[in-house]
N, C-alpha and C. Protein backbone atom coordinates (compact mmCIF):
# COMPACT_ATOMS: atom_id res chain seq x y z
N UNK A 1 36.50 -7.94 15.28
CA UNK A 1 35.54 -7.18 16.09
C UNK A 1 36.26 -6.49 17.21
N UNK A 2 35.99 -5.06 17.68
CA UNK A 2 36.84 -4.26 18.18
C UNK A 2 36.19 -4.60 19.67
N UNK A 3 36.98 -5.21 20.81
CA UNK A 3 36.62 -5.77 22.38
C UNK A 3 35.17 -4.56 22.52
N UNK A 4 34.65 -5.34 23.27
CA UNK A 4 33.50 -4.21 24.14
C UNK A 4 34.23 -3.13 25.09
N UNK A 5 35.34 -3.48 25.64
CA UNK A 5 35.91 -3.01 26.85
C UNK A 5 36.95 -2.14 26.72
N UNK A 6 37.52 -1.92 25.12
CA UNK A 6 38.11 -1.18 24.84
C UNK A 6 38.47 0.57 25.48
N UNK A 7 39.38 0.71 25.48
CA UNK A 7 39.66 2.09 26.40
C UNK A 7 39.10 3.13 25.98
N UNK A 8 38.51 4.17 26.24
CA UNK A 8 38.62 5.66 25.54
C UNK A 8 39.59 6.09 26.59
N UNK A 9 39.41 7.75 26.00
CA UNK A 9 40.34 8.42 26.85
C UNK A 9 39.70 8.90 27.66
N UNK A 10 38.69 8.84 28.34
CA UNK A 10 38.21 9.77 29.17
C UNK A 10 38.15 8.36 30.57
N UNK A 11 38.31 6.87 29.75
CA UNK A 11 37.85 5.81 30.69
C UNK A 11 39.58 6.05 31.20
N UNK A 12 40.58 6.27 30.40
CA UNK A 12 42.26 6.00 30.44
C UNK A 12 42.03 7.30 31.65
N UNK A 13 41.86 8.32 31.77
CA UNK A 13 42.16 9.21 32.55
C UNK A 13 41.45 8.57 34.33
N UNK A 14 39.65 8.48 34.03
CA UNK A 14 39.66 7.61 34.91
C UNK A 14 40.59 6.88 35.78
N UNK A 15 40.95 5.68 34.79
CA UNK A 15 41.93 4.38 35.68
C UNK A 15 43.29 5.05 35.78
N UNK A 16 43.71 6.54 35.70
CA UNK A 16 45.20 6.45 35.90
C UNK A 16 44.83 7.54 37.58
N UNK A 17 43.80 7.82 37.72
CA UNK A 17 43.31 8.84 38.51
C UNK A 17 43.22 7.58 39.97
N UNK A 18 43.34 6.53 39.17
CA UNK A 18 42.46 5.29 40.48
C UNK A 18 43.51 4.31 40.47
N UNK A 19 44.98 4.55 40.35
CA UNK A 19 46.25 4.15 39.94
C UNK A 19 46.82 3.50 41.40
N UNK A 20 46.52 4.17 42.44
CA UNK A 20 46.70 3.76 43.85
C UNK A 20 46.65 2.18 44.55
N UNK A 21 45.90 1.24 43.72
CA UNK A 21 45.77 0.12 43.75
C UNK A 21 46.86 -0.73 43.18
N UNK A 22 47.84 -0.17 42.08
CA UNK A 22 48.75 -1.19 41.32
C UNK A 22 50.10 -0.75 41.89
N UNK A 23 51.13 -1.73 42.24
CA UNK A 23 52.14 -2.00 42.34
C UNK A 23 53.10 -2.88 41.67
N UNK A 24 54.39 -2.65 41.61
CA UNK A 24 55.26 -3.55 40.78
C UNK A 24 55.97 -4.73 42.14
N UNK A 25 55.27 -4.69 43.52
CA UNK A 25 55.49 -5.99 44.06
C UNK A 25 54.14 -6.72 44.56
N UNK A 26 52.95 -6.12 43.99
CA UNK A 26 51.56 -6.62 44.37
C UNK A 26 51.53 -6.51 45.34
N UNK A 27 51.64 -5.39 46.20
CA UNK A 27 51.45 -5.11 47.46
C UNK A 27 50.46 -3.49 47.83
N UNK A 28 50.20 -3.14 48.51
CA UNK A 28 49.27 -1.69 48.58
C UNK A 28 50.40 -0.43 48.56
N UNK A 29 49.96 0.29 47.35
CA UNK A 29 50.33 1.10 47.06
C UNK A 29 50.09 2.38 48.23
N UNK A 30 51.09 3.15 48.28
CA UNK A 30 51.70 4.24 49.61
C UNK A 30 50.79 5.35 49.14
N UNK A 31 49.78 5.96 50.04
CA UNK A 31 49.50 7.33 49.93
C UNK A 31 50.15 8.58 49.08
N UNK A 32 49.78 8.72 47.82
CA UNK A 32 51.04 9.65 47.15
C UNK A 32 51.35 11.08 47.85
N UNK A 33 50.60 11.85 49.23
CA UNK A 33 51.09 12.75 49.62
C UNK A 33 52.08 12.73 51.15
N UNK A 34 51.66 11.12 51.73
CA UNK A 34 52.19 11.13 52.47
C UNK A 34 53.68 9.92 52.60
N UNK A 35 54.76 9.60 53.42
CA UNK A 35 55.89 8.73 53.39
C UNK A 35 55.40 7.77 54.25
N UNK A 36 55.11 6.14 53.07
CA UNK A 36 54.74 4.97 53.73
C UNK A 36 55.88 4.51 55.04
N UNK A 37 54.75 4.04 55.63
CA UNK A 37 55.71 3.95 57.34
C UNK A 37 56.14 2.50 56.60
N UNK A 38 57.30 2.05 57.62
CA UNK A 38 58.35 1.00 57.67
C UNK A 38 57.60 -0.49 57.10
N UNK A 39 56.54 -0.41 57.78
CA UNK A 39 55.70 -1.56 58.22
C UNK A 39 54.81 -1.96 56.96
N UNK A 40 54.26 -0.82 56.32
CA UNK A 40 53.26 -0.99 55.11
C UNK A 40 53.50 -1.44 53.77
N UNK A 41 54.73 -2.79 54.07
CA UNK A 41 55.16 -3.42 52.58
C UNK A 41 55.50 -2.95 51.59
N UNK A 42 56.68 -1.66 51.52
CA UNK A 42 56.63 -1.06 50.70
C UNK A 42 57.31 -1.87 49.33
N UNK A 43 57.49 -1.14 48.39
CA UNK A 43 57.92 -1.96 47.20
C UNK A 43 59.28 -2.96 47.35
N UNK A 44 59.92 -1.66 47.79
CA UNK A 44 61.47 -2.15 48.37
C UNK A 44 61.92 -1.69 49.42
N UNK A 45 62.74 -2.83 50.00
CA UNK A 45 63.42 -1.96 51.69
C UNK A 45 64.51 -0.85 51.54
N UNK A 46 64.82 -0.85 49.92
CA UNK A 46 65.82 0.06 50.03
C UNK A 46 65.50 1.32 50.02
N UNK A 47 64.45 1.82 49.67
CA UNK A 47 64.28 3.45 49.02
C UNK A 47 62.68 3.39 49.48
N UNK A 48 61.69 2.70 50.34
CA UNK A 48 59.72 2.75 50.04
C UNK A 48 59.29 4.14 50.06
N UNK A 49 60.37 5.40 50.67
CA UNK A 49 59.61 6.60 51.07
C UNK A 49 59.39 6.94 49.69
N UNK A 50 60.43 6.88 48.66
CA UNK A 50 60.57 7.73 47.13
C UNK A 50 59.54 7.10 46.66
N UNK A 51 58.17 6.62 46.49
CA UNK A 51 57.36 6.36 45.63
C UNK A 51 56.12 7.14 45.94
N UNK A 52 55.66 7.90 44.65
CA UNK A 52 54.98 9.24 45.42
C UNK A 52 54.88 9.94 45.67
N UNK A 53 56.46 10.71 46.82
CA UNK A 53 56.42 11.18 47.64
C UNK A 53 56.94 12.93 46.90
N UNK A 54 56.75 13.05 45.83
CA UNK A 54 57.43 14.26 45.10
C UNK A 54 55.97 15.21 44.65
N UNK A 55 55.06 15.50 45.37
CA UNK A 55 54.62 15.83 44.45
C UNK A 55 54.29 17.51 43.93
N UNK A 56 55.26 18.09 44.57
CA UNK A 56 55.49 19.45 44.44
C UNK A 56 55.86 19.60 42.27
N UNK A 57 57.16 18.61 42.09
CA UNK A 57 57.54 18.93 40.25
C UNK A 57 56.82 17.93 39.48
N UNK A 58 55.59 17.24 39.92
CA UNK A 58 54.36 17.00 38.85
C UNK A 58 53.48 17.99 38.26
N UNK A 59 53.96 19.15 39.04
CA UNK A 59 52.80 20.26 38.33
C UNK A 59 53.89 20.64 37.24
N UNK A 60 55.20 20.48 36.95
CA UNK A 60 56.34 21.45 35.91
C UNK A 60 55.98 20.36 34.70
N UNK A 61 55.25 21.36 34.16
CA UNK A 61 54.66 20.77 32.12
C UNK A 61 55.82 20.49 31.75
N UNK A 62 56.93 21.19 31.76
CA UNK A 62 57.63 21.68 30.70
C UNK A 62 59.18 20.13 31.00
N UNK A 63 58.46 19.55 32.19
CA UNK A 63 59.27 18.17 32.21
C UNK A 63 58.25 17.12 32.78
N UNK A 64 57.23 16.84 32.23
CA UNK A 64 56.47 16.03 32.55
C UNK A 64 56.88 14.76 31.52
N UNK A 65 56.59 13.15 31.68
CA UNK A 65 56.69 12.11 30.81
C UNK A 65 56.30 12.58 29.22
N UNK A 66 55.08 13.32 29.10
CA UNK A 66 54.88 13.67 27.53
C UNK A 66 56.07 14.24 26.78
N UNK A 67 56.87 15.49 28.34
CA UNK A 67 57.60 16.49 27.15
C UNK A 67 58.94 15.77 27.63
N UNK A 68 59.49 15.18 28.40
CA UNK A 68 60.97 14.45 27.95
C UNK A 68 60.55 13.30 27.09
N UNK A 69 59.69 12.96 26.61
CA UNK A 69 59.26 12.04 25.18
C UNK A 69 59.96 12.98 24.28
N UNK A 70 59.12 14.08 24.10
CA UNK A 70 59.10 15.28 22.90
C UNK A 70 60.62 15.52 22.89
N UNK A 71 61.21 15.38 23.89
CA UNK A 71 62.61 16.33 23.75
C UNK A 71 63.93 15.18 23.84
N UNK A 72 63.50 13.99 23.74
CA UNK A 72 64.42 13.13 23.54
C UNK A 72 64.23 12.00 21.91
N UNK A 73 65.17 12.43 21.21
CA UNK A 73 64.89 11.92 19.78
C UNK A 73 64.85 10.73 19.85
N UNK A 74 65.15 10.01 21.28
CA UNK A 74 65.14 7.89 21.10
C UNK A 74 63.49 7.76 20.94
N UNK A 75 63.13 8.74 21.81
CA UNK A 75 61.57 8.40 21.58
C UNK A 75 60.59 9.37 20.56
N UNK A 76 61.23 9.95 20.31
CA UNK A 76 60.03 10.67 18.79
C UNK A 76 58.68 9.98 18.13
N UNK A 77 59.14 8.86 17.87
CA UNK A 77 57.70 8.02 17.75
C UNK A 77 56.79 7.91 18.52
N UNK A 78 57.45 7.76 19.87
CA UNK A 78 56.35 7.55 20.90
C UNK A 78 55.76 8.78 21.49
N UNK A 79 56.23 9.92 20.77
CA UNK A 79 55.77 11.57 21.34
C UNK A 79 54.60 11.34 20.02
N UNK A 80 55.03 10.91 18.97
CA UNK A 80 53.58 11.37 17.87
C UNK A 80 52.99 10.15 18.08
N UNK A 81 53.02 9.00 18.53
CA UNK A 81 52.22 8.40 18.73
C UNK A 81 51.23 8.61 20.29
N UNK A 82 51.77 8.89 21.50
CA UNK A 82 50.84 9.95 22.08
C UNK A 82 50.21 10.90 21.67
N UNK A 83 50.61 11.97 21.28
CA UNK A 83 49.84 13.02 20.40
C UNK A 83 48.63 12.28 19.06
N UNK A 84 49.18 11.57 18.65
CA UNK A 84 47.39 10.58 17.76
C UNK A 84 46.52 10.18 18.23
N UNK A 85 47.03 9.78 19.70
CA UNK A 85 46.19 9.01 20.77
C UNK A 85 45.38 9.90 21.43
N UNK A 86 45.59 11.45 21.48
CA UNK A 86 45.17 12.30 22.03
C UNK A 86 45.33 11.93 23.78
N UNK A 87 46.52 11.56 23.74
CA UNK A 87 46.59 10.94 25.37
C UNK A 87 47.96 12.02 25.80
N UNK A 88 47.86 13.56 25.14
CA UNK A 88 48.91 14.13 25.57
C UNK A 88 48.35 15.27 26.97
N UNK A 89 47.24 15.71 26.71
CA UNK A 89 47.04 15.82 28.26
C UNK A 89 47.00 15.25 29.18
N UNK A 90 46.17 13.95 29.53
CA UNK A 90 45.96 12.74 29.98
C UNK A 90 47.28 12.66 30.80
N UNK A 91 48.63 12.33 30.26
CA UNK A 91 49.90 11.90 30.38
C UNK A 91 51.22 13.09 30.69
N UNK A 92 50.14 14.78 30.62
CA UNK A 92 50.76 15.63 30.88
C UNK A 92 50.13 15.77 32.79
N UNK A 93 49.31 14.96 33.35
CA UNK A 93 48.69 15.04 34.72
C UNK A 93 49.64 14.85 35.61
N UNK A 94 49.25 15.16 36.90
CA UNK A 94 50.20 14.82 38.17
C UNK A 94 50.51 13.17 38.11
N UNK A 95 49.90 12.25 37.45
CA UNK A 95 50.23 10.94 38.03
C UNK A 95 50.79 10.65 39.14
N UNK A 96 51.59 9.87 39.95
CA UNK A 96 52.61 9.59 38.77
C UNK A 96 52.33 8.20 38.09
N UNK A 97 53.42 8.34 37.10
CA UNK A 97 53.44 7.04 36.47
C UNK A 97 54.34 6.41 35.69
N UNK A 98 54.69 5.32 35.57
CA UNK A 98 56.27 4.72 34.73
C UNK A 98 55.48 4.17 33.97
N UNK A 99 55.97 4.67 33.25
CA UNK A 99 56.12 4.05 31.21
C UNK A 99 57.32 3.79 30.96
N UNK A 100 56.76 1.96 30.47
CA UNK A 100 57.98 1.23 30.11
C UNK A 100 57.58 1.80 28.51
N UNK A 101 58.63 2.88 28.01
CA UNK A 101 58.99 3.33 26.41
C UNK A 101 59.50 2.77 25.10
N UNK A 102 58.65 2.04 24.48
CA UNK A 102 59.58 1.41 23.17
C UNK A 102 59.67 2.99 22.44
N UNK A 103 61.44 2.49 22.24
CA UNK A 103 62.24 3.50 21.20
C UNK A 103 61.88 3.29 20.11
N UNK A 104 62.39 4.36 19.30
CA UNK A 104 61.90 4.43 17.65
C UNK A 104 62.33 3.33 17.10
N UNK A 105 63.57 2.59 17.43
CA UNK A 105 64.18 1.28 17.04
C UNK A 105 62.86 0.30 17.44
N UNK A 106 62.40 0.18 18.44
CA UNK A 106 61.12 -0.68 18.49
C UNK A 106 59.95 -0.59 18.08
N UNK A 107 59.95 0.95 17.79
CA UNK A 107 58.39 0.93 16.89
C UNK A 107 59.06 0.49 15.28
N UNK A 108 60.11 1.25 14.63
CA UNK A 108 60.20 0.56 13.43
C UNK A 108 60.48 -1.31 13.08
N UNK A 109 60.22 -1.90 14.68
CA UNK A 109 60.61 -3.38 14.32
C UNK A 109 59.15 -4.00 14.57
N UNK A 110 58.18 -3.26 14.16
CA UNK A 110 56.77 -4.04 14.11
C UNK A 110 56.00 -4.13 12.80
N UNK A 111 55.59 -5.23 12.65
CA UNK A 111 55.66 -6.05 11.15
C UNK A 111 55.15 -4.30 10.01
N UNK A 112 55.67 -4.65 9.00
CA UNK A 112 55.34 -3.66 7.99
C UNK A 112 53.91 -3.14 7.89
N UNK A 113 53.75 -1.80 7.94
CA UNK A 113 52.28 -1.05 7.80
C UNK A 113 51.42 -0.86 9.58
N UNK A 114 52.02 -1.51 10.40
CA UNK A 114 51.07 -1.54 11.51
C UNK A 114 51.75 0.50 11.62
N UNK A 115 52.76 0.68 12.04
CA UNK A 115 52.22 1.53 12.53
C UNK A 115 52.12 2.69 12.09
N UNK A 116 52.19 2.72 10.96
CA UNK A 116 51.56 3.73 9.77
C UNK A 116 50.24 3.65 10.38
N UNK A 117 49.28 2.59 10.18
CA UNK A 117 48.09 2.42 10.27
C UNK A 117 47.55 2.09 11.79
N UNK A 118 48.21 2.42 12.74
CA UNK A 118 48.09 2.91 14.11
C UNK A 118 47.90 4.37 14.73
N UNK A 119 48.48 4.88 13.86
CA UNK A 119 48.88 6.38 13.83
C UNK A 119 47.93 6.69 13.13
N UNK A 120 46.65 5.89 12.15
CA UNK A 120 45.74 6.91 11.36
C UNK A 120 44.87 6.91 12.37
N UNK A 121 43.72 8.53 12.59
CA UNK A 121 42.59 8.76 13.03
C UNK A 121 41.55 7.64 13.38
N UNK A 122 41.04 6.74 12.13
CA UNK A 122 40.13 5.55 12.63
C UNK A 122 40.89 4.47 13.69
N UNK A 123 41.71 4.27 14.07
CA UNK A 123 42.18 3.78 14.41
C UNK A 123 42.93 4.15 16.05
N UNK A 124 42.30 5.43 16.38
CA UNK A 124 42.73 5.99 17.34
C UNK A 124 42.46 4.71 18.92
N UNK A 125 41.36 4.20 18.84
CA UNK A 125 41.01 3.56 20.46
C UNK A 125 42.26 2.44 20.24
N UNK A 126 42.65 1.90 19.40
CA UNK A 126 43.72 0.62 19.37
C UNK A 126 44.88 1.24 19.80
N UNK A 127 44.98 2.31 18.86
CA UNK A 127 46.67 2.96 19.57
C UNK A 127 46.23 3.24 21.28
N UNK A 128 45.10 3.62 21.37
CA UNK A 128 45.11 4.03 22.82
C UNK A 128 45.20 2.82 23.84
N UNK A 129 44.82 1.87 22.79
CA UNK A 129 44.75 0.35 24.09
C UNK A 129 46.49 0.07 24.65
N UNK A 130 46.89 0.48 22.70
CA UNK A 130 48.23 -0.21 22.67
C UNK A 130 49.06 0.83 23.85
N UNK A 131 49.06 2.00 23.86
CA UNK A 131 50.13 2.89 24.57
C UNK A 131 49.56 2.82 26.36
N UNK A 132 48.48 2.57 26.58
CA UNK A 132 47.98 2.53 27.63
C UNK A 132 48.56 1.46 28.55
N UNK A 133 49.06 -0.03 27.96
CA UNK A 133 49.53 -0.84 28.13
C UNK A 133 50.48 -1.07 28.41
N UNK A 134 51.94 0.45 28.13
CA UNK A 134 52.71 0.33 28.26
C UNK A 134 52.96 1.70 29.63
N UNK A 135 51.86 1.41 30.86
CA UNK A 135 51.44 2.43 31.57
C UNK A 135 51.17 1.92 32.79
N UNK A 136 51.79 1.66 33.84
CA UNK A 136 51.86 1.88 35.01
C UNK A 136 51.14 2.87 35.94
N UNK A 137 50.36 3.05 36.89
CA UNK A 137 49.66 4.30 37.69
C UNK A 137 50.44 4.63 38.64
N UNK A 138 51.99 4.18 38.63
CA UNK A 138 52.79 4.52 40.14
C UNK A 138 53.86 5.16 39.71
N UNK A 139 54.64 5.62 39.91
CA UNK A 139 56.56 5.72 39.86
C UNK A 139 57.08 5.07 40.42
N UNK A 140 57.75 3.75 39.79
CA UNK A 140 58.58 2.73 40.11
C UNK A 140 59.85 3.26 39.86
N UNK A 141 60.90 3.13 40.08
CA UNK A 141 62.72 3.40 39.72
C UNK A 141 62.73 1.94 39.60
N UNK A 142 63.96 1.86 38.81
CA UNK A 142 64.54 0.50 38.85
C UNK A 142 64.63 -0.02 40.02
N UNK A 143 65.13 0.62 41.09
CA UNK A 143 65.71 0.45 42.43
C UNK A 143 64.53 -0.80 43.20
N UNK A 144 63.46 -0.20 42.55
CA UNK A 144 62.15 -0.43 43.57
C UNK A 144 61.57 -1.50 42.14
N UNK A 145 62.21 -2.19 41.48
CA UNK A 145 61.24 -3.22 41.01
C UNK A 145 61.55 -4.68 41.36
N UNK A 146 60.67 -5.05 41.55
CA UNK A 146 60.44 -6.62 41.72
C UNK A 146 60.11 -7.65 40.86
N UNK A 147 60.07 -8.67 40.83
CA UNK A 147 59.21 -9.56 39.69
C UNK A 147 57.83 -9.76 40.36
N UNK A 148 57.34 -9.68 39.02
CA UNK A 148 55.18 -10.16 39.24
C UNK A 148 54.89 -10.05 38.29
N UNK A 149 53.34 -9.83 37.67
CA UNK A 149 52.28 -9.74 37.34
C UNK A 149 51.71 -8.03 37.88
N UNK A 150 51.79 -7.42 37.01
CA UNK A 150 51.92 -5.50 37.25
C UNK A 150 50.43 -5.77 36.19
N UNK A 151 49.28 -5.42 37.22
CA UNK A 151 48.39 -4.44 36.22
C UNK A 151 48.96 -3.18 35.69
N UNK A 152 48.17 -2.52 34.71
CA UNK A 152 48.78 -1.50 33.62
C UNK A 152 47.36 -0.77 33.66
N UNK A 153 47.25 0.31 33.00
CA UNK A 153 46.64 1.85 32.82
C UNK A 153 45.38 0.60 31.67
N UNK A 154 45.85 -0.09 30.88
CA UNK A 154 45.03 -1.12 29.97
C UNK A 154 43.98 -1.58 30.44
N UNK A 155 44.26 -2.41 31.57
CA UNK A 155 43.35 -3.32 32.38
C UNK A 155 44.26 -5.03 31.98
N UNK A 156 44.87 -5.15 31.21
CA UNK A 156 45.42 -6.04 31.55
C UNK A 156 47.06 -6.05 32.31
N UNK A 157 47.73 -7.16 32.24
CA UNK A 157 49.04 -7.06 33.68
C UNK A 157 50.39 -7.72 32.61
N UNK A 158 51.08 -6.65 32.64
CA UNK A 158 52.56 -6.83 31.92
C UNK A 158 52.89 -7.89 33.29
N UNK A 159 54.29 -8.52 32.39
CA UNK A 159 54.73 -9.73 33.03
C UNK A 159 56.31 -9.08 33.56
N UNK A 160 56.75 -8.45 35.02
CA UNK A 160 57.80 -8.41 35.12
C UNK A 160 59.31 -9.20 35.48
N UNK A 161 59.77 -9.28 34.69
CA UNK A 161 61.19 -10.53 35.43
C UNK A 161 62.69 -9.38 35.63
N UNK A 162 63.46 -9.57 36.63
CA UNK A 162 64.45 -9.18 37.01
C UNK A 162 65.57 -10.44 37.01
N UNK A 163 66.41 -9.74 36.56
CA UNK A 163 67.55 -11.31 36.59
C UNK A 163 68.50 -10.25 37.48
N UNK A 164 68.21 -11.23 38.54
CA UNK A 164 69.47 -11.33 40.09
C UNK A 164 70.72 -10.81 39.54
N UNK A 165 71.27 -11.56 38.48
CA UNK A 165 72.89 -11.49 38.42
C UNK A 165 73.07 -10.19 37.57
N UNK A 166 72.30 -10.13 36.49
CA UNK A 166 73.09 -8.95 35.89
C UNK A 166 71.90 -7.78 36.52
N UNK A 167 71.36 -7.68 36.41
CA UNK A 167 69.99 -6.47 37.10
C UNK A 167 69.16 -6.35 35.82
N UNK A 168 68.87 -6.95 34.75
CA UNK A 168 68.28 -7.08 33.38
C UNK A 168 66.81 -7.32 33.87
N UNK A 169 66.23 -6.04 33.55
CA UNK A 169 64.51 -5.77 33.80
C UNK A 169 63.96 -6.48 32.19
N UNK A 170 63.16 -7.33 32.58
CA UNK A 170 61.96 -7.44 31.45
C UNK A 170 60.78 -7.45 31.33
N UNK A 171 59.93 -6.62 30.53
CA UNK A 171 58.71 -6.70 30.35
C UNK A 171 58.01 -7.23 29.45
N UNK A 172 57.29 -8.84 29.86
CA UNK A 172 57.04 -9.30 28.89
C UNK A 172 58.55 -9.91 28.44
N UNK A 173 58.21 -9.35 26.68
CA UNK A 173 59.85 -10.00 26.32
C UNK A 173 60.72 -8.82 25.95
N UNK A 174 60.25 -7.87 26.22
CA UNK A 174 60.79 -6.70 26.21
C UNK A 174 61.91 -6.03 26.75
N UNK A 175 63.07 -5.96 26.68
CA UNK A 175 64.33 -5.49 27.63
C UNK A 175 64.20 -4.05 28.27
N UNK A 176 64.52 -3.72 29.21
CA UNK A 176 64.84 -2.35 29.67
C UNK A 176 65.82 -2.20 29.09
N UNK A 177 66.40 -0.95 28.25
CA UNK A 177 67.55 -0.63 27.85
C UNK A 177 68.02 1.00 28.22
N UNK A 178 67.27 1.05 28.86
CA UNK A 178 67.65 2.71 29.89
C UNK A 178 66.49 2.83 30.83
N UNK A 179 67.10 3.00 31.97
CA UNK A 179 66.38 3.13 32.84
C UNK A 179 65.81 4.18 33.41
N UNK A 180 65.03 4.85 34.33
CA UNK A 180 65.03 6.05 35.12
C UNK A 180 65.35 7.17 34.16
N UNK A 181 64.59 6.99 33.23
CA UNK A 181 64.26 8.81 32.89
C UNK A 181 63.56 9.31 33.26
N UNK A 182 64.20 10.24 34.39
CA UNK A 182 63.15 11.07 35.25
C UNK A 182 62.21 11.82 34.56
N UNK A 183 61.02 11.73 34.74
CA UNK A 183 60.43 13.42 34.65
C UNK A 183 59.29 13.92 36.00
N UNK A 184 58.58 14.95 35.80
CA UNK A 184 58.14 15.66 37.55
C UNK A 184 57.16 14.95 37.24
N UNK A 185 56.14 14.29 36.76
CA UNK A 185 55.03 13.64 37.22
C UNK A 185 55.59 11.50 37.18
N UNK A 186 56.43 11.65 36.89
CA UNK A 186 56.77 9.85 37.06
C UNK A 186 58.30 9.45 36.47
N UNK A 187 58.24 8.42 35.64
CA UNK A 187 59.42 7.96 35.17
C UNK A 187 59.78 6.94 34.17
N UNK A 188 60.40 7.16 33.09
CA UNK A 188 60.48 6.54 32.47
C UNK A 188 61.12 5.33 31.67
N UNK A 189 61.34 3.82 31.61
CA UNK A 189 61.99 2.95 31.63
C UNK A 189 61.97 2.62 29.96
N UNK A 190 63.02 3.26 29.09
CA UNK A 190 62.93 2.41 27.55
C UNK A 190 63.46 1.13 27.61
N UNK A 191 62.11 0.77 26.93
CA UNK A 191 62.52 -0.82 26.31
C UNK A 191 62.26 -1.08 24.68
N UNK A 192 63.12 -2.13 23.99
CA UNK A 192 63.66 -2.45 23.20
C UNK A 192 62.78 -2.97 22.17
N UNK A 193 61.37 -3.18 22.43
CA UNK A 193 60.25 -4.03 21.70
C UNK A 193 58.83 -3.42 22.27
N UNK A 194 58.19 -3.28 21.58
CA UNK A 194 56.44 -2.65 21.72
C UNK A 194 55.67 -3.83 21.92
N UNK A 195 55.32 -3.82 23.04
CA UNK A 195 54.34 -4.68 23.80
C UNK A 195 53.08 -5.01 23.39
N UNK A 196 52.34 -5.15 23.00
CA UNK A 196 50.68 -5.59 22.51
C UNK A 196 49.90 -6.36 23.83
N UNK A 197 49.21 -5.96 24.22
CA UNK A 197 47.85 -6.52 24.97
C UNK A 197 47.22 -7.93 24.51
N UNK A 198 47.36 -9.18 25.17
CA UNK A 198 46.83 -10.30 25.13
C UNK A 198 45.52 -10.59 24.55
N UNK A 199 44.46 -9.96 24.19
CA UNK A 199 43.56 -9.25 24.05
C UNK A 199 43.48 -8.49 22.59
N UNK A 200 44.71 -8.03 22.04
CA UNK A 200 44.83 -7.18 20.71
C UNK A 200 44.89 -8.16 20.01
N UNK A 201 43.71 -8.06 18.72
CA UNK A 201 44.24 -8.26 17.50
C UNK A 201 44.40 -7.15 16.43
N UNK A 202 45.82 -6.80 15.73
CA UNK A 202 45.73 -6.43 15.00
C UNK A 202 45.04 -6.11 13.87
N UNK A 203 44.03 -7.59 13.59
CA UNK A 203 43.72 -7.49 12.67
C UNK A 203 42.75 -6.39 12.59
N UNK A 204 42.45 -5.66 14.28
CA UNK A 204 41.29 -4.44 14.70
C UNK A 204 41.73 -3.45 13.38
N UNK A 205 43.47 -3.42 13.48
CA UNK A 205 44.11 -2.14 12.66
C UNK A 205 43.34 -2.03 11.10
N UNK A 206 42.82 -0.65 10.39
CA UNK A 206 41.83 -0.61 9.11
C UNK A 206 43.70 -0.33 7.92
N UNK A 207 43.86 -0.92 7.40
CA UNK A 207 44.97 -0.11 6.53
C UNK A 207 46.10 -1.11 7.22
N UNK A 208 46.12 -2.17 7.69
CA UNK A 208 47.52 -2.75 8.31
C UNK A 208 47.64 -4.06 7.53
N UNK A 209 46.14 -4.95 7.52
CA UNK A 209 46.29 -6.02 6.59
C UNK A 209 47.49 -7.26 7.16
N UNK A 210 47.62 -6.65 8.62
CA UNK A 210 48.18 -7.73 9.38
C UNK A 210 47.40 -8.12 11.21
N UNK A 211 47.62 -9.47 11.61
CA UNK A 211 46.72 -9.85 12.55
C UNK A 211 48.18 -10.46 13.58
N UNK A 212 48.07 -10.76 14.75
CA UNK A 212 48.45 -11.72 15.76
C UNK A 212 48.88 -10.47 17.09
N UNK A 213 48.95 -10.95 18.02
CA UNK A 213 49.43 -10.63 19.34
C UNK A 213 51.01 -10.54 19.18
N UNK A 214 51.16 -9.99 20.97
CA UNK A 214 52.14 -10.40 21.52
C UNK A 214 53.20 -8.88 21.57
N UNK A 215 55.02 -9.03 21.14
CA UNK A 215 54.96 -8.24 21.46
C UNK A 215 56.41 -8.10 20.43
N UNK A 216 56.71 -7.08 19.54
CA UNK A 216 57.54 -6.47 18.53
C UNK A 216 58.75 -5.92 18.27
């Protein structure tokens, strides 16, 4: 049975519009036109003005998160799997916003047929739960992440861990394996495995003939 609470896109545009509330240190997110003063907990002491504070090259389409998807072949999957989702305007907006990116290496390591059958039409609100999830409402840099509990564009909260010694970001169980791909409305962090929502069952997918959580 497909959740009651499930996303559309018009609810996804909503919550990325009302993005101002989530942070990657659970703290209050900085006015995106103006530079959070000293005092207002910013993410990190090293860099708090840079979150936000750009928002003159969120209006340039032609390098927004959708089109350095489109124009970088690690992520090709995840450009046509936005485009199925119909979440390519949506994700072409000022945001900003960091998307942690599973590469084509991580979409082809999720069990056989899902995402054939993610990518079909009936099936559009699941892909939208699923990519939504991997959606942040802020621009984090590496620089500026912390460990927590990060609500997401979903409604539910990826799990972040940082390891001290080597600087190894994880989401969930997911690795960062490139960091800071800029683009003018946010930024983008690839990781190594496609995340699923606590909440997803596959078995929602029509044509997949496979069920369980977690993350790929």
């Amino acid at each position: 049975m497909k959740r009651s609470t499930q996303i559309s896109k018009k609810v996804l545009a909503g919550l990325l519009g009302l993005g101002a509330s989530v942070t990657l240190a659970a703290c209050e997110t900085p006015d995106t036109t103006t530079t959070a003063p000293a005092g207002d907990a910013p993410i990190t002491t090293e860099s708090p003005a840079t979150v936000g504070t750009s928002p003159a090259p969120a209006t340039d389409a032609s390098n927004n998160v959708v089109a350095v998807a489109q124009s970088d072949e690690s992520f090709s999957t995840l450009a046509q799997a936005i485009e199925a989702a119909g979440l390519t305007e949506t994700l072409s907006q000022d945001g900003p916003y960091t998307v942690f990116a599973p590469t084509n290496e991580a979409f082809a390591a999720l069990p056989e047929g899902v995402l054939d059958a993610l990518l079909l039409p009936e099936n559009q609100d699941v892909l939208t739960q699923v990519l939504s999830y991997h959606v942040v409402p802020q621009e984090v840099t590496s620089d500026q992440i912390t460990p927590g509990e990060v609500a997401t564009v979903e409604g539910e909260s990826i799990n972040v861990q940082v390891d001290q010694a080597s600087g190894d970001v994880m989401v969930n169980e997911a690795m960062v394996v490139e960091p800071d791909v800029v683009a003018s409305n946010g930024v983008i962090h690839a990781i190594d495995q496609v995340i699923l929502p606590p909440n997803l069952d596959l078995a929602q997918l029509q044509g997949a003939g496979t069920e369980g959580t977690g993350t790929y």
